[in-house]
C-alpha atoms as a PDB file:
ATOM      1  CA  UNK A   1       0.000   0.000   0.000  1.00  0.00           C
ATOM      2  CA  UNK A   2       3.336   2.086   0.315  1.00  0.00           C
ATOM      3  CA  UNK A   3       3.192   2.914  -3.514  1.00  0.00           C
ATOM      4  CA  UNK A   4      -0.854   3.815  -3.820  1.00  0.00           C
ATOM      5  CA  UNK A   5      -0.090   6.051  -0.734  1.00  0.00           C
ATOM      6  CA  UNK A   6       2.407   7.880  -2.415  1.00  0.00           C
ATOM      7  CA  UNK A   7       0.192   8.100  -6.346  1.00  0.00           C
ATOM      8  CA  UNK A   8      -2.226   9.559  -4.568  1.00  0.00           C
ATOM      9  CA  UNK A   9       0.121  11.710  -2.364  1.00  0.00           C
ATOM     10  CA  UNK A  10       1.272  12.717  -5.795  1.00  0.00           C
ATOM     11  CA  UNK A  11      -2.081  13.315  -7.339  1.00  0.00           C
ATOM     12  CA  UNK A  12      -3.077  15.587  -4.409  1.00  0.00           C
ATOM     13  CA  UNK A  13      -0.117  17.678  -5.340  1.00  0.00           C
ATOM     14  CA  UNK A  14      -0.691  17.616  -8.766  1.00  0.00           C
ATOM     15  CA  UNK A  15      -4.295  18.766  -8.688  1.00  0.00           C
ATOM     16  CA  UNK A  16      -4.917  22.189 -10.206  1.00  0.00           C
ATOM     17  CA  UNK A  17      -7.844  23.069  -7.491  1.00  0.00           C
ATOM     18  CA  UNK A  18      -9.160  21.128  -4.653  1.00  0.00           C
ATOM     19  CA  UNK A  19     -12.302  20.171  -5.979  1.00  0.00           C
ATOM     20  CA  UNK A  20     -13.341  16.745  -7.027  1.00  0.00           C
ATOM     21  CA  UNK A  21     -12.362  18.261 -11.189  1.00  0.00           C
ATOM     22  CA  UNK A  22      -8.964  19.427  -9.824  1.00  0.00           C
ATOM     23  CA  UNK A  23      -8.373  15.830  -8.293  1.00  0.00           C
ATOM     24  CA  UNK A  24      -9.793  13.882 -11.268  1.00  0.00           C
ATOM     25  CA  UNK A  25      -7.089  16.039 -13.906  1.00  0.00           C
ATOM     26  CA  UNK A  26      -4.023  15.426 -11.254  1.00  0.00           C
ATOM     27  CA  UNK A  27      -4.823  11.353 -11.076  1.00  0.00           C
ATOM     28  CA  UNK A  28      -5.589  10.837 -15.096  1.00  0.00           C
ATOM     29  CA  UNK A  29      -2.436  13.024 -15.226  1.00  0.00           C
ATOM     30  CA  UNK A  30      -0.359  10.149 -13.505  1.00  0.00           C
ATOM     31  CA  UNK A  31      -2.022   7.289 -15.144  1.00  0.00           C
ATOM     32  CA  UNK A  32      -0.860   9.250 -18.344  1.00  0.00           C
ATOM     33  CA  UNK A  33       2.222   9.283 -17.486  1.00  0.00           C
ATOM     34  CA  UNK A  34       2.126   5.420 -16.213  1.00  0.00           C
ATOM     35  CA  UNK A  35       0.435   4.127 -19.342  1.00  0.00           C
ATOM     36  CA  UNK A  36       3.215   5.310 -21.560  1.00  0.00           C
ATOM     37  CA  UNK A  37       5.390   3.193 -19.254  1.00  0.00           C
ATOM     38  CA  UNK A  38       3.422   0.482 -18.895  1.00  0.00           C
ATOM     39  CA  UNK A  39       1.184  -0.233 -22.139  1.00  0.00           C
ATOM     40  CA  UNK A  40       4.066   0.858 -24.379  1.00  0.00           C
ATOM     41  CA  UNK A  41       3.543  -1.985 -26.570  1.00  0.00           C
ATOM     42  CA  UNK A  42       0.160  -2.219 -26.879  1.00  0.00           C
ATOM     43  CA  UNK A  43       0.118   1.689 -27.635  1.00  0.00           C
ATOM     44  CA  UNK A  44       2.570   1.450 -30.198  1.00  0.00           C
ATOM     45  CA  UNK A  45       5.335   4.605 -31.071  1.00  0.00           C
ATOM     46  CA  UNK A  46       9.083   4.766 -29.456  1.00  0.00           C
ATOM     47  CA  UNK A  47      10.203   5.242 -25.813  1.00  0.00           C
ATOM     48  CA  UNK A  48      10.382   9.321 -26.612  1.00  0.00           C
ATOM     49  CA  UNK A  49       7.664   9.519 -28.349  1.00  0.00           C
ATOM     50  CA  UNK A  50       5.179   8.196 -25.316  1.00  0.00           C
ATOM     51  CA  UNK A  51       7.148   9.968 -23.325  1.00  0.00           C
ATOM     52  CA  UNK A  52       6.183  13.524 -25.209  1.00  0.00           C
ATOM     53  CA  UNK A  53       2.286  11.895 -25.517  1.00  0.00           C
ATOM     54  CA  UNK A  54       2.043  11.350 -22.032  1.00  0.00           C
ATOM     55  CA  UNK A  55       3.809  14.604 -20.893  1.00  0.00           C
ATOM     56  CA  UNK A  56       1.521  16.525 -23.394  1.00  0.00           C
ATOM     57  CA  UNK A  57      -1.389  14.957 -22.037  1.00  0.00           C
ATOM     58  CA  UNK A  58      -0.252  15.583 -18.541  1.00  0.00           C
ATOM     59  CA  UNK A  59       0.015  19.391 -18.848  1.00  0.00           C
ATOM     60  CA  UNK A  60      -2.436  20.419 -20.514  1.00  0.00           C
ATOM     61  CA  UNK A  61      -4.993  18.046 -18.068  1.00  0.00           C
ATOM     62  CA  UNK A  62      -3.324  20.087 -15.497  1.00  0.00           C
ATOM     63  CA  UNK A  63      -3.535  23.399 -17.588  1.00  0.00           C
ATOM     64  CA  UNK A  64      -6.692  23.438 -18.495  1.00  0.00           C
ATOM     65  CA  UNK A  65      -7.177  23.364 -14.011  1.00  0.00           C
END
């Protein structure tokens, strides 16, 4: 439980406002950022080129906060 403790200690910090939007953009954020890592094969592309997809996606879900 050590790791989920610490996603969602970095989701909190993440989070563009406190409010239950604010929360939602920090967590899909990190599961951006942990599907490139994870589902790299079944997304398809190179290493850097998840890597810019999921960063992309990142900020502008936290952006757009």
């Amino acid at each position: 439980m050590v790791v989920l403790d610490h996603l969602d200690e970095l989701t909190r910090l993440l989070a563009p406002r406190p409010d239950v939007d604010g929360r939602m953009r920090g967590r899909l954020a990190v599961s951006a950022l942990v599907m490139a890592a994870v589902r790299g094969p079944q997304l398809g592309g190179t290493a850097a080129e998840l890597a810019n997809a999921a960063l992309a996606l990142a900020h502008e879900l936290l952006d757009r906060g």
